[in-house]
N, C-alpha and C. Protein backbone atom coordinates (compact mmCIF):
# COMPACT_ATOMS: atom_id res chain seq x y z
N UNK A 1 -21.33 6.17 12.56
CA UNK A 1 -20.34 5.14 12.77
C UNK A 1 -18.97 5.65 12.33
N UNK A 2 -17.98 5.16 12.78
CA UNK A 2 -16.86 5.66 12.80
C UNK A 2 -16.14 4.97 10.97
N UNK A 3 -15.41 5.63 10.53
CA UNK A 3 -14.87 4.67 9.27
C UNK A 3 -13.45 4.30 10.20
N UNK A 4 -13.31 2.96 9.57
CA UNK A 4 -12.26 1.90 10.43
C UNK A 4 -11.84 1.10 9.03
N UNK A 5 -10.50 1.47 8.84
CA UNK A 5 -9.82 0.62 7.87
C UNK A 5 -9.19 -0.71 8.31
N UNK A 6 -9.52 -1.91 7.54
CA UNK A 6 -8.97 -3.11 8.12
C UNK A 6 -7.93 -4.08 7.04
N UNK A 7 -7.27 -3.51 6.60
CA UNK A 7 -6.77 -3.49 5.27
C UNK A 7 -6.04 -5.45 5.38
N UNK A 8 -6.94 -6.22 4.26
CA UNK A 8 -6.15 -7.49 3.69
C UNK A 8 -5.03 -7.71 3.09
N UNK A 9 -5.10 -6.66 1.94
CA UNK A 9 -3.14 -7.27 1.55
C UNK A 9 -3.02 -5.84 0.88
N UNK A 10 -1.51 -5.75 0.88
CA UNK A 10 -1.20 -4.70 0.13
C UNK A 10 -0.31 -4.91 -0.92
N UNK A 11 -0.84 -4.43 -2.37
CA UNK A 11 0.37 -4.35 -3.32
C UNK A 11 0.96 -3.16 -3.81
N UNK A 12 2.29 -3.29 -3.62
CA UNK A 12 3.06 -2.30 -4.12
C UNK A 12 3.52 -2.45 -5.76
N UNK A 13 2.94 -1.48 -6.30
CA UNK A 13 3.89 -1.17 -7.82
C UNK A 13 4.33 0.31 -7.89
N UNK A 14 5.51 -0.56 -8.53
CA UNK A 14 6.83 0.69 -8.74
C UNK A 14 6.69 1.30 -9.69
N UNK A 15 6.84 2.12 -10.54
CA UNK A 15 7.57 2.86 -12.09
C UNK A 15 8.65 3.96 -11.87
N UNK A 16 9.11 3.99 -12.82
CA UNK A 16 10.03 5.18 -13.31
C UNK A 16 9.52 6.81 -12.30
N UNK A 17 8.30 6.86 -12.32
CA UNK A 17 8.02 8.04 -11.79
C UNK A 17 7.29 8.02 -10.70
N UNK A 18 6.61 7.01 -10.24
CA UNK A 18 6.14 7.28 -9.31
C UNK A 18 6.18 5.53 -7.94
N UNK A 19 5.63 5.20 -7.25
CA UNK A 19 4.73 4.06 -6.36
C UNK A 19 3.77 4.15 -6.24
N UNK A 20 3.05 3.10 -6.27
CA UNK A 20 1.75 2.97 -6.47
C UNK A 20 1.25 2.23 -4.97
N UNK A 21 0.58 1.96 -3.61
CA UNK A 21 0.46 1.23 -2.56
C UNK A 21 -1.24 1.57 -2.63
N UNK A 22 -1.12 -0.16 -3.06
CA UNK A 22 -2.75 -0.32 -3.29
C UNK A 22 -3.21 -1.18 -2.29
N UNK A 23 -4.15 -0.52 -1.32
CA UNK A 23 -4.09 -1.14 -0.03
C UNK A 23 -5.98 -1.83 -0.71
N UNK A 24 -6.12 -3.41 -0.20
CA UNK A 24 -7.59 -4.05 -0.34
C UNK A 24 -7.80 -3.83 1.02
N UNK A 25 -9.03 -3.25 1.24
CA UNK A 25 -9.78 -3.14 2.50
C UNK A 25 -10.84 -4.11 2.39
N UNK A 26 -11.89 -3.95 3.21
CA UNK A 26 -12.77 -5.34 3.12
C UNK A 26 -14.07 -4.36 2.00
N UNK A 27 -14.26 -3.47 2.07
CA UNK A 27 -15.40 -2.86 0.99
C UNK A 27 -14.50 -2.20 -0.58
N UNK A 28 -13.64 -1.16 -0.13
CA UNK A 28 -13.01 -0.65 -1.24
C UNK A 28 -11.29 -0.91 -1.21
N UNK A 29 -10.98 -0.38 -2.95
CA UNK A 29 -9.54 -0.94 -3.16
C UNK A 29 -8.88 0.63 -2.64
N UNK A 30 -7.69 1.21 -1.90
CA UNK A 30 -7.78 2.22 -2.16
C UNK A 30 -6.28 2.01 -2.52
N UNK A 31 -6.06 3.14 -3.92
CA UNK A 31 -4.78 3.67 -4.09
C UNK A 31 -4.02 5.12 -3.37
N UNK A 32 -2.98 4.71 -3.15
CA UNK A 32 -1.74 6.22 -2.68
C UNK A 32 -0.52 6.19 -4.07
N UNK A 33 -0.60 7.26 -4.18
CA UNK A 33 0.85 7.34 -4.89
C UNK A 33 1.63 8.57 -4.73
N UNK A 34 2.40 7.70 -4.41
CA UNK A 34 3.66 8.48 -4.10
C UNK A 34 4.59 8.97 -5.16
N UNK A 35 5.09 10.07 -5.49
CA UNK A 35 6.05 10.41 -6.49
C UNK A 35 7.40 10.38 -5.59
N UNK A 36 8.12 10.65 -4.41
CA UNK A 36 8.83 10.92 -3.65
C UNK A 36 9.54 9.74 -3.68
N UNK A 37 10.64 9.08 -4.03
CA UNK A 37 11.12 7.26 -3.80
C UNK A 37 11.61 7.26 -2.22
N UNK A 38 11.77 7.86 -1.81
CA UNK A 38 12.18 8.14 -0.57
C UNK A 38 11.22 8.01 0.58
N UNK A 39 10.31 8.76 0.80
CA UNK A 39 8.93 9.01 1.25
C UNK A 39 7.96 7.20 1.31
N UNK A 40 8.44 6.88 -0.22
CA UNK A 40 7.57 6.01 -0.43
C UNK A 40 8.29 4.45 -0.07
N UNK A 41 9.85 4.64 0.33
CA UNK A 41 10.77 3.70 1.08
C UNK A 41 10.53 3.91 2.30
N UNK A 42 10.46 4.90 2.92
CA UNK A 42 10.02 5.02 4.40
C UNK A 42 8.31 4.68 4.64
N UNK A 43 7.44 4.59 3.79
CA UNK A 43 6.27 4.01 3.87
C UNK A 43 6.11 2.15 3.94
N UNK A 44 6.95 2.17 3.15
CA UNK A 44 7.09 0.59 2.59
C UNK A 44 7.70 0.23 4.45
N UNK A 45 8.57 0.50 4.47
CA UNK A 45 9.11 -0.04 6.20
C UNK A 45 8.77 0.29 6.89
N UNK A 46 7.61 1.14 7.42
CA UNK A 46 6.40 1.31 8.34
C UNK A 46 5.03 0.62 8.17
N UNK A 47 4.93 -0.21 7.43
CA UNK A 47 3.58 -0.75 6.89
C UNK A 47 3.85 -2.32 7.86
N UNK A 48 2.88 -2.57 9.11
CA UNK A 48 2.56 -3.39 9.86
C UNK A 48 2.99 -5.05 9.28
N UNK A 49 3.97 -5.64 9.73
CA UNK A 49 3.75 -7.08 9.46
C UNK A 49 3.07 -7.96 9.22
N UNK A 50 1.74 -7.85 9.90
CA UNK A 50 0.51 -9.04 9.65
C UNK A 50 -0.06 -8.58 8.26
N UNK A 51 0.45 -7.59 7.37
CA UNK A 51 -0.50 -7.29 6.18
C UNK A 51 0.19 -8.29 5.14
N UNK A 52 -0.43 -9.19 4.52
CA UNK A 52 -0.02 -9.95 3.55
C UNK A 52 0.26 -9.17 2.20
N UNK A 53 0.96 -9.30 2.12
CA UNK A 53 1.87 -8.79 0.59
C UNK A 53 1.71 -10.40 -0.61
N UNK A 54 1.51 -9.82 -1.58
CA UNK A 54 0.72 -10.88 -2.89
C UNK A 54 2.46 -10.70 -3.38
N UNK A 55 2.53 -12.20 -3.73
CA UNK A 55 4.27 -12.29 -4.36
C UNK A 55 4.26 -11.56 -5.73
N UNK A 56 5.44 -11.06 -5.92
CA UNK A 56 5.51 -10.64 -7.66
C UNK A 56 5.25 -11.42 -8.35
N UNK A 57 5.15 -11.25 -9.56
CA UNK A 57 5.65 -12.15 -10.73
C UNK A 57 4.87 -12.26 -12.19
């Protein structure tokens, strides 16, 4: 079977050194991190509209 990501929401956390884009799929959580702020700004504004983003706070 093919693996097929169907990703529910994504949260982004920031720090000093790096981004963190923690994508929930329907089985596993998966993390990316990015050290690049740049890289990881051009990720953030390519990431599909229908993915629900969880508010800060």
């Amino acid at each position: 079977t093919a693996l097929f990501l169907d990703p529910a929401a994504v949260k982004i956390k920031k720090n000093k050194d790096n981004v963190k884009f923690k994508v929930r799929c329907s089985r596993y959580l998966y993390t990316l991190v990015i050290t690049d702020k740049e890289k990881a700004e051009k990720l953030k504004q390519s990431l599909p509209p229908g993915i629900p983003r969880p508010p800060r706070g």
